[in-house]
Protein backbone atom coordinates (compact mmCIF):
# COMPACT_ATOMS: atom_id res chain seq x y z
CA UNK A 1 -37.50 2.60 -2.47
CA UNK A 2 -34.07 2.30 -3.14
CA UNK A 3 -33.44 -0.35 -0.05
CA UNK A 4 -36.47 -1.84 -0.94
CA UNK A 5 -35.28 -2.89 -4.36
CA UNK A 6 -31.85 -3.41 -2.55
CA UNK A 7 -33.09 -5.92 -0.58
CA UNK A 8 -34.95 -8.23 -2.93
CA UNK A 9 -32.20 -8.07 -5.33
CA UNK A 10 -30.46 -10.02 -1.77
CA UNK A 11 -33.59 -12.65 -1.73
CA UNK A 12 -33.28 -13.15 -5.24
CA UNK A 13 -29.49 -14.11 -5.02
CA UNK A 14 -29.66 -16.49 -2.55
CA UNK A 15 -32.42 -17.93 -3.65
CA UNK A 16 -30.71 -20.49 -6.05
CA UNK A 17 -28.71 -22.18 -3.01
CA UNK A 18 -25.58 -21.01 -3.97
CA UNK A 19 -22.66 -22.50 -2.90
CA UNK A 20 -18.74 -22.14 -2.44
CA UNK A 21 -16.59 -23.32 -5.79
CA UNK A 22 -14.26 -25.73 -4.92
CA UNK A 23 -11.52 -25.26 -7.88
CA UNK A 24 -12.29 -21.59 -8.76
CA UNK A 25 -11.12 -21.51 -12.86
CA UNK A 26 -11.53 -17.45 -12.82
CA UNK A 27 -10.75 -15.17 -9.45
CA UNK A 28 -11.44 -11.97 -9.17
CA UNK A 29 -9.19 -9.47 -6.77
CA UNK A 30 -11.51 -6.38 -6.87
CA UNK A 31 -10.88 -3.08 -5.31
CA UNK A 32 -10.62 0.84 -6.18
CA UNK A 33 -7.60 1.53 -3.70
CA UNK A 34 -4.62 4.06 -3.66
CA UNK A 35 -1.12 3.01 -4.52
CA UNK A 36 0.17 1.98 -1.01
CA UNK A 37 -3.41 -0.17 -0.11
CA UNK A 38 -2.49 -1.41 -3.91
CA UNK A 39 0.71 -2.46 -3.32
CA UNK A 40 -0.05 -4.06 -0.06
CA UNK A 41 -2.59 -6.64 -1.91
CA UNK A 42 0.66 -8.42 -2.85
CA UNK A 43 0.60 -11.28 0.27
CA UNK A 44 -3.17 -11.92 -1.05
CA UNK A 45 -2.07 -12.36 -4.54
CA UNK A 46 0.71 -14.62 -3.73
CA UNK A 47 -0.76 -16.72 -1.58
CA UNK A 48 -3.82 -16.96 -4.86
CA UNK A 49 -1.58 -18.35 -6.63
CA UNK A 50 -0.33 -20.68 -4.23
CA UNK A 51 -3.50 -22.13 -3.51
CA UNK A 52 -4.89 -22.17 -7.25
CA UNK A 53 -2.05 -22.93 -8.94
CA UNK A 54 -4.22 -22.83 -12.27
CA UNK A 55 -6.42 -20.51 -12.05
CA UNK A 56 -6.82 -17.43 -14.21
CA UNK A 57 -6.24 -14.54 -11.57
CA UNK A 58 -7.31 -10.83 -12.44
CA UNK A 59 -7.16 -7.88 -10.33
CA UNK A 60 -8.58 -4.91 -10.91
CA UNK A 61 -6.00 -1.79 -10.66
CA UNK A 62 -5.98 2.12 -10.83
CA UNK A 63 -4.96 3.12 -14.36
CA UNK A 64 -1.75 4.92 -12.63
CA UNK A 65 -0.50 1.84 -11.25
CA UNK A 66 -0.92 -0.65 -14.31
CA UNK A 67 2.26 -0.24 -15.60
CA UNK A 68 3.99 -1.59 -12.36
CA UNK A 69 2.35 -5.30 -13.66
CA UNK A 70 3.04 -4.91 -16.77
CA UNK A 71 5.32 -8.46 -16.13
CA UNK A 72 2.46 -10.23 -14.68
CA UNK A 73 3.79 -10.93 -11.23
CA UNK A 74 2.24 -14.01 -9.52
CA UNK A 75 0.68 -14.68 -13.19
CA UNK A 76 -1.69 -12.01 -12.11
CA UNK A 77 -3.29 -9.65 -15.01
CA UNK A 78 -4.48 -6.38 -14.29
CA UNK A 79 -7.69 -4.87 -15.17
CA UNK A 80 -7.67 -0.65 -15.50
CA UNK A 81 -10.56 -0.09 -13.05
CA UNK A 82 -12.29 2.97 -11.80
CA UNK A 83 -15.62 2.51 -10.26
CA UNK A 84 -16.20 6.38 -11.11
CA UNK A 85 -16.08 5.60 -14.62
CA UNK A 86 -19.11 4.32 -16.91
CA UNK A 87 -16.24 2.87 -19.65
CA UNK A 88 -14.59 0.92 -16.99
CA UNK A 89 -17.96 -0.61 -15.56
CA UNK A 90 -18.82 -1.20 -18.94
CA UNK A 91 -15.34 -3.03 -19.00
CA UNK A 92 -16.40 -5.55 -16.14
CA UNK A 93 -19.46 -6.47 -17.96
CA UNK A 94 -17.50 -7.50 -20.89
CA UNK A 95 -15.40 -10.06 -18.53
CA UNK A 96 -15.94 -14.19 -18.21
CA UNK A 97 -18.05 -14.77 -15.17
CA UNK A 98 -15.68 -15.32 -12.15
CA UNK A 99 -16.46 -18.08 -10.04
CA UNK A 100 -14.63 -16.21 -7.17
CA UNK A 101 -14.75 -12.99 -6.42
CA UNK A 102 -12.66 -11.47 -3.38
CA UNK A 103 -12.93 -7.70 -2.03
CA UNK A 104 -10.44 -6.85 0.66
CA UNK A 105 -11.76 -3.06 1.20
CA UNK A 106 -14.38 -1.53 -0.12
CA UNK A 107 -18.06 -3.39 0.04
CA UNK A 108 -20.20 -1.62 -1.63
CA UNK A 109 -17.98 -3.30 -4.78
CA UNK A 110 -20.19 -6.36 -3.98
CA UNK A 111 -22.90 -5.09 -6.16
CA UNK A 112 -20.64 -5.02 -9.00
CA UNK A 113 -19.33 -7.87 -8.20
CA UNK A 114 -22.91 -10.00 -8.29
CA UNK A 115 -24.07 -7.53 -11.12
CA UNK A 116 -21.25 -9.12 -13.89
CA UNK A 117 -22.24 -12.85 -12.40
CA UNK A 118 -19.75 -14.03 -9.45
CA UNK A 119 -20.81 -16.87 -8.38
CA UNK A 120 -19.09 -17.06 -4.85
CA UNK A 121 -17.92 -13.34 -3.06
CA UNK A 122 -15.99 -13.10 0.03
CA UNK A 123 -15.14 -9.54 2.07
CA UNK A 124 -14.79 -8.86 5.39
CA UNK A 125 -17.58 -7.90 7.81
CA UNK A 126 -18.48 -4.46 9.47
CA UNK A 127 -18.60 -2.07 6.65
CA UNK A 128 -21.16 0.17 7.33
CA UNK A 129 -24.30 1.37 5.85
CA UNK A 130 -25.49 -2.64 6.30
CA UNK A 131 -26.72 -2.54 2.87
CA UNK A 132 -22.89 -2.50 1.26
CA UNK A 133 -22.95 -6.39 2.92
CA UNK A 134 -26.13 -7.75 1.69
CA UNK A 135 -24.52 -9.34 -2.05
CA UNK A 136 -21.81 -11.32 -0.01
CA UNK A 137 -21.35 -14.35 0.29
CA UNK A 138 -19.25 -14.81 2.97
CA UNK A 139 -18.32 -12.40 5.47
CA UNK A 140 -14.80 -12.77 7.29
CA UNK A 141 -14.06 -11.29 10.63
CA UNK A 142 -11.15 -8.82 11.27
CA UNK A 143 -8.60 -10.19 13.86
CA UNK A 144 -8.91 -9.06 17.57
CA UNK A 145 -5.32 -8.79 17.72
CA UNK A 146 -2.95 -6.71 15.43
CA UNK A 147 -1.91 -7.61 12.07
CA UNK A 148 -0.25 -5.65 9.32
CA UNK A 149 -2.73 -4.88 6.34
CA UNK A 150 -0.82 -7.15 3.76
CA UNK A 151 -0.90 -10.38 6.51
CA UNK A 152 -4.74 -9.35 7.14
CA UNK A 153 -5.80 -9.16 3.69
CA UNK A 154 -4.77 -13.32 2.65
CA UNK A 155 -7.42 -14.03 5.79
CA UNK A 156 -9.75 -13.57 2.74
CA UNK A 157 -8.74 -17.22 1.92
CA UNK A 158 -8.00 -19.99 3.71
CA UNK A 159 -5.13 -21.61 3.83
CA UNK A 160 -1.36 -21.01 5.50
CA UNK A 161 0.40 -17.71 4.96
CA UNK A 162 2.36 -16.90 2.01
CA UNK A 163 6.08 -17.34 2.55
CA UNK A 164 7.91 -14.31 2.73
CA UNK A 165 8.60 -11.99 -0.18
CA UNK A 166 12.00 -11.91 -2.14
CA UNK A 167 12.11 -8.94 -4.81
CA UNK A 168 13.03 -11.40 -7.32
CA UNK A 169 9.28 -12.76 -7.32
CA UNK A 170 8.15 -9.42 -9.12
CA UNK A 171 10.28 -8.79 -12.28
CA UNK A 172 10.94 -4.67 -12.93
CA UNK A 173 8.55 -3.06 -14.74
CA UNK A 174 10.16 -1.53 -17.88
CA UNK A 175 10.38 2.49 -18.23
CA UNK A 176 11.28 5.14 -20.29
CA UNK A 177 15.64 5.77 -20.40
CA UNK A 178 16.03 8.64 -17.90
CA UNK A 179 19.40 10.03 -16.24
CA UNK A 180 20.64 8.07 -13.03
CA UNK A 181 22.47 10.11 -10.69
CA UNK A 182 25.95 8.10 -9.65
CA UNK A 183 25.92 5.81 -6.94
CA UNK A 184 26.05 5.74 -4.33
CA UNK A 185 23.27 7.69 -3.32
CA UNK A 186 20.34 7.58 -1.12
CA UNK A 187 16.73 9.14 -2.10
CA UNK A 188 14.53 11.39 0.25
CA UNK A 189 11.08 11.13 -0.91
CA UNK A 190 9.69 14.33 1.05
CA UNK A 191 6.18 14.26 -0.21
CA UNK A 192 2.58 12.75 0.87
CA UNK A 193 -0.53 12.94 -0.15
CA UNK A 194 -1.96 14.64 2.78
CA UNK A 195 0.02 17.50 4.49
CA UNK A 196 -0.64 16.04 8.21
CA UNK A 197 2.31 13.40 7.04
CA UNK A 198 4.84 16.01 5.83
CA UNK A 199 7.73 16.36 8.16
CA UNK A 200 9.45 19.94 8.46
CA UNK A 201 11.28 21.26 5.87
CA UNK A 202 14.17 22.06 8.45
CA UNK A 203 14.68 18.15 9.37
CA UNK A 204 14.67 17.18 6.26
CA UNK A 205 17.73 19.69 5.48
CA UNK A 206 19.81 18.22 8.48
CA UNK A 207 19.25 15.22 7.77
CA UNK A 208 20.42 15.25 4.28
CA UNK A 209 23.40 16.76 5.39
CA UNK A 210 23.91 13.95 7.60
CA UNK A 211 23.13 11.38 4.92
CA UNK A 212 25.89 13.24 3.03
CA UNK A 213 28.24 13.07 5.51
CA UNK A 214 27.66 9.28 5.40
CA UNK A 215 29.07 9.10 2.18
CA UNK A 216 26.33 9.10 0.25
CA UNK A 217 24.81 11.52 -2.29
CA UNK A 218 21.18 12.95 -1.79
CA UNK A 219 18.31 12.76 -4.19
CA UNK A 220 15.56 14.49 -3.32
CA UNK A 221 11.73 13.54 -4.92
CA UNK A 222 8.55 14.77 -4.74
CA UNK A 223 5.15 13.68 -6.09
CA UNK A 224 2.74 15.85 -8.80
CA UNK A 225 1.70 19.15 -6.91
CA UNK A 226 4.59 18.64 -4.39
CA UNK A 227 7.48 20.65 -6.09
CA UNK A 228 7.06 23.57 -3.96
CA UNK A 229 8.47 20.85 -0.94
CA UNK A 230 11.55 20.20 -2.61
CA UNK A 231 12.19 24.80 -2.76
CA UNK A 232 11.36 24.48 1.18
CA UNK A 233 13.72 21.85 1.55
CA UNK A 234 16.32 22.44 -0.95
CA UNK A 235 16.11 26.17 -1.59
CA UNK A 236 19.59 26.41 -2.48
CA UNK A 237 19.38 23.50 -4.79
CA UNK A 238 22.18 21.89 -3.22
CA UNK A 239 20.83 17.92 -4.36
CA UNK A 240 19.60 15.99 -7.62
CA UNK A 241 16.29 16.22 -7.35
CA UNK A 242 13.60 14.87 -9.82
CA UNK A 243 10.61 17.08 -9.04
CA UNK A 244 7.10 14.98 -10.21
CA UNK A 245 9.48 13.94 -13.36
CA UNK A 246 9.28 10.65 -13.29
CA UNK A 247 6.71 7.51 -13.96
CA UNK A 248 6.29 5.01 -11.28
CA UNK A 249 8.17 2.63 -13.53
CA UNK A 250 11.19 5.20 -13.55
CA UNK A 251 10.63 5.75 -9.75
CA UNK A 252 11.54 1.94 -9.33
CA UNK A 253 14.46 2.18 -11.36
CA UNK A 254 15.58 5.00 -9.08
CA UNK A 255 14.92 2.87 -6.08
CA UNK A 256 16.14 -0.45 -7.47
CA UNK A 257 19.72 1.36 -7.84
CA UNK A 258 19.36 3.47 -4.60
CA UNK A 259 21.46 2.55 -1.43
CA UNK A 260 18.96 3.83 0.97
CA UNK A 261 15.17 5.29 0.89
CA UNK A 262 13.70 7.79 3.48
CA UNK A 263 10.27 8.69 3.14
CA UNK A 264 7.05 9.18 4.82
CA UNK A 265 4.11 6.72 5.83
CA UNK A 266 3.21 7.09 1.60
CA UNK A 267 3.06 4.49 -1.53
CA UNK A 268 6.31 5.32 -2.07
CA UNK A 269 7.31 3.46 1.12
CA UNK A 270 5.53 0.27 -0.19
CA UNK A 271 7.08 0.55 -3.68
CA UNK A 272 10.60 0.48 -1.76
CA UNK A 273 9.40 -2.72 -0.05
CA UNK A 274 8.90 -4.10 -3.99
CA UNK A 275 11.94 -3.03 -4.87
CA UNK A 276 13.93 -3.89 -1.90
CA UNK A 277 15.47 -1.37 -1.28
CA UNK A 278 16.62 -0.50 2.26
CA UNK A 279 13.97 1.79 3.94
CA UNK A 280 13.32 4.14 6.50
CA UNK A 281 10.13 5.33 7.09
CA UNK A 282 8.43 7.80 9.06
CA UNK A 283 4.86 7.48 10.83
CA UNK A 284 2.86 10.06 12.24
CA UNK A 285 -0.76 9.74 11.85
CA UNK A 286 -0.67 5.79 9.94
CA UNK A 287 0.17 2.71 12.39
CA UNK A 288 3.44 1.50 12.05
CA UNK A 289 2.05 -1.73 12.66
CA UNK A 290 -0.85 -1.41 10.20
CA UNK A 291 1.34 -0.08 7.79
CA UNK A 292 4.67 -1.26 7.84
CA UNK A 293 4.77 -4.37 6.02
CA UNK A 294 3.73 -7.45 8.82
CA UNK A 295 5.48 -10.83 8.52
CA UNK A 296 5.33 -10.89 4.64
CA UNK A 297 7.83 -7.76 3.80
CA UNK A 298 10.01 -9.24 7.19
CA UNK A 299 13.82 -9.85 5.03
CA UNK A 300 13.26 -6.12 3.36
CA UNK A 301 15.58 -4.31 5.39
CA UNK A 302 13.67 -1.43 7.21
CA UNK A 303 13.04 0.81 10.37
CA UNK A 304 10.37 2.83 11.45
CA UNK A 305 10.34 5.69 13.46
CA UNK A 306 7.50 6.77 15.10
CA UNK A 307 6.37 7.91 18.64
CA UNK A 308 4.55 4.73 20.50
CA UNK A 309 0.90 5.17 21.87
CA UNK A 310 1.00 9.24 20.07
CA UNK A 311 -2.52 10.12 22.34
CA UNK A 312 -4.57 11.16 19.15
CA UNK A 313 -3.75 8.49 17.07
CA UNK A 314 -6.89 7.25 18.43
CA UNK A 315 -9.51 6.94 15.59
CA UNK A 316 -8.87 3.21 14.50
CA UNK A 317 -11.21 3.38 11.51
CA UNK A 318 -9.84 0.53 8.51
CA UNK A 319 -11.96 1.13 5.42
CA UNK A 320 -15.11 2.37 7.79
CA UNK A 321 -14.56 -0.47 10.12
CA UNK A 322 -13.49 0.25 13.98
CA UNK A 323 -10.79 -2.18 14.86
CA UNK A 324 -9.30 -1.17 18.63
CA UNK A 325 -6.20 -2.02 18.26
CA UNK A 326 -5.67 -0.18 14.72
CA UNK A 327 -3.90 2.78 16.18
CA UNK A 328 -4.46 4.96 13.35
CA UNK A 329 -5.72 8.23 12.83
CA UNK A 330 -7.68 9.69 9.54
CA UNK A 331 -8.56 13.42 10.64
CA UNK A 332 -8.47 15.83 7.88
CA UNK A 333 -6.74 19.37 8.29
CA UNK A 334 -9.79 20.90 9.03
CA UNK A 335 -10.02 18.84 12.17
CA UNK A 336 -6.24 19.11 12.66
CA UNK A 337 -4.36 21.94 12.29
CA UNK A 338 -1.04 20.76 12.78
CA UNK A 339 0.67 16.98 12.85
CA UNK A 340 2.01 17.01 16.21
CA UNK A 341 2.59 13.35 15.28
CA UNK A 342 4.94 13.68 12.52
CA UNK A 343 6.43 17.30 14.58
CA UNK A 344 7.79 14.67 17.38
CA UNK A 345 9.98 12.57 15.08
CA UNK A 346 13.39 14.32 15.61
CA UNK A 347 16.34 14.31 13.13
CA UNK A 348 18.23 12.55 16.03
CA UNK A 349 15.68 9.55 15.62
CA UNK A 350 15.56 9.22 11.86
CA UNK A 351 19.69 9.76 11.57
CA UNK A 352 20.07 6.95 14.16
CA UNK A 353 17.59 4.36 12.18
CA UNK A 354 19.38 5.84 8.74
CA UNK A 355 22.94 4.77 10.46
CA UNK A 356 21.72 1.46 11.69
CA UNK A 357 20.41 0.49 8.43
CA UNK A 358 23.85 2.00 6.92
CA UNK A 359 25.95 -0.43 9.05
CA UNK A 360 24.19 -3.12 7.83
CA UNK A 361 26.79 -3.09 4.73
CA UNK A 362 29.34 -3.96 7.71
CA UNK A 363 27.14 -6.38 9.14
CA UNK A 364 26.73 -5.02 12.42
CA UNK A 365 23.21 -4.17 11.80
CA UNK A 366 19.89 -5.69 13.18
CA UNK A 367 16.80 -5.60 10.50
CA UNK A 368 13.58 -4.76 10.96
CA UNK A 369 13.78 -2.58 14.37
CA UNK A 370 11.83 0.64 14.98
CA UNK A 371 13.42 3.98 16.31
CA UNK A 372 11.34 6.19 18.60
């Protein structure tokens, strides 16, 4: 009954002959996505506002997150969205009628997304069940070759590719005063949201000490319900540490002032791109490819470290979609009991990618490498 209705809800759409707006006034960016996927949407927003110079761009946003747009980067205004919540559909109702609406993940948004009036909505093709398609307007292919998310996301609209991102284009967010440790320092961000990205407790130690003996103090972080990392790593409590103290907003701060970021294939790897601060990040189970920034993030000083062709990184599943050459793997820890993927990154690896970014300051480094 359900499909039934479904489907001549479709009929009824297209019935009017609708077509594409030209000059779109009011654009809608809308998504329900984690902070890194958020993040990523930057390259799409930029290159909005390149091609609609006027237009009045909203994106929807996780409440978490809103406080990292609080400047309006891009001119781009955020919308607190959950599609879980009754008040925030309610919200969307309550909006002008968009005469674009894009959705670079999720598909079965489109129904919101005709429900509140777009009048043109664009996604790409292959989610699955079918019916998540049947309220868009115009269905765009994934590439058959690789791309980073952020480049793969502006294929929403046409056009050329944004030019490259400078940290000045997104103006700090402002925070509550906290205590900065002295520079210069370099923060370890040992947490993830999934434990088959965690790297062992032991590496991180000897590494720190090796970051230490580059001169540079440690500072070790850690997400809400990841404190007990920091004891594992740290149980003498021989760092600064900020244990799931501080707001995004501070987190930048911390970043913006930091020498050097290690971390994990997390958001917090995507906020250092924002910031601009110089990263290294391990993969395990993500794609270092998929994930690691693309063209658009290429003069943020980085390396990755990961283990090329890992044999069960092998699901290549992007938002439901198969893409071959993804290279990516989303099991869950009841289908994996241990991350041999993040196990085979050795301290040698990561302290050889944390030195090359470190002689960068004598210019005798080479960006954007990645470390095996």
């Amino acid at each position: 009954m359900l499909v039934a209705s479904l489907a001549v809800l479709n009929v009824l759409r297209r019935a009017g002959g609708r077509s594409k707006p030209e000059s779109p006034a009011r654009i809608l960016v809308l998504h329900h996505l984690l902070l890194g996927d958020t993040i990523l949407l930057t390259p799409l927003l930029k290159k909005l506002r390149a091609v609609y110079p006027r237009a009045h761009i909203i994106m929807t946003c996780s409440v978490p997150y809103i406080g990292l747009y609080s400047a309006r980067p891009y001119g781009v205004e955020v919308l607190p969205f959950d599609d879980r919540d009754i008040g925030s559909i309610r919200r969307m109702f309550r909006q002008d009628r968009f005469d674009l609406t894009l959705i670079p993940a999720e598909n079965r948004l489109s129904w919101l997304a005709a429900a509140i009036g777009s009048r043109w909505v664009v996604a790409f093709d292959g989610d699955r069940p079918a019916y998540k398609n049947w309220l868009i307007d115009e269905l765009r292919p994934f590439p058959r070759t690789p791309m980073a998310w952020g480049d793969l996301v502006c294929l929403l609209l046409d056009g050329p590719p944004p030019a490259p991102y400078s940290p000045t284009e997104w103006p700090a967010p402002g925070c509550e005063p906290f205590e900065l440790p002295s520079k210069p320092y370099a923060v370890l961000h040992v947490g993830a949201s999934s434990r088959l990205r965690l790297w062992e407790p032991e590496k991180w130690r000897e590494l720190a000490s090796h970051v230490r003996s580059l001169g540079l103090a440690v500072v070790l972080t850690a997400g809400p319900r990841e404190t007990y990392l920091l004891e594992e790593v740290d149980p003498d409590w021989l760092y600064r540490r900020y244990a799931a103290t501080l707001a995004l907003e501070q987190m930048w701060r911390l970043l913006a002032q930091a020498d050097l970021l290690v971390c994990l294939d997390t958001g917090i790897a995507h906020l250092g791109r924002l910031v601009g601060v110089p990263s290294v990040v391990l993969f395990g189970p993500g794609s270092a490819t998929l994930f690691g920034g693309g063209d658009f993030w290429r003069t943020i000083p980085d390396r990755k470290v990961f283990v090329p062709d890992f044999p069960c990184r092998d699901e290549n599943m992007i938002f439901r979609r198969h893409v071959d050459w993804a290279g990516h793997c989303g099991r869950t820890t009841l289908q994996c009991s241990a991350p041999k993927c993040m196990h085979a990154l050795t301290v040698k690896s990561v302290g050889q990618a944390v030195d090359d970014l470190i002689s960068r300051r004598t210019g005798t480094g080479h960006q954007n490498s990645s470390t095996n």
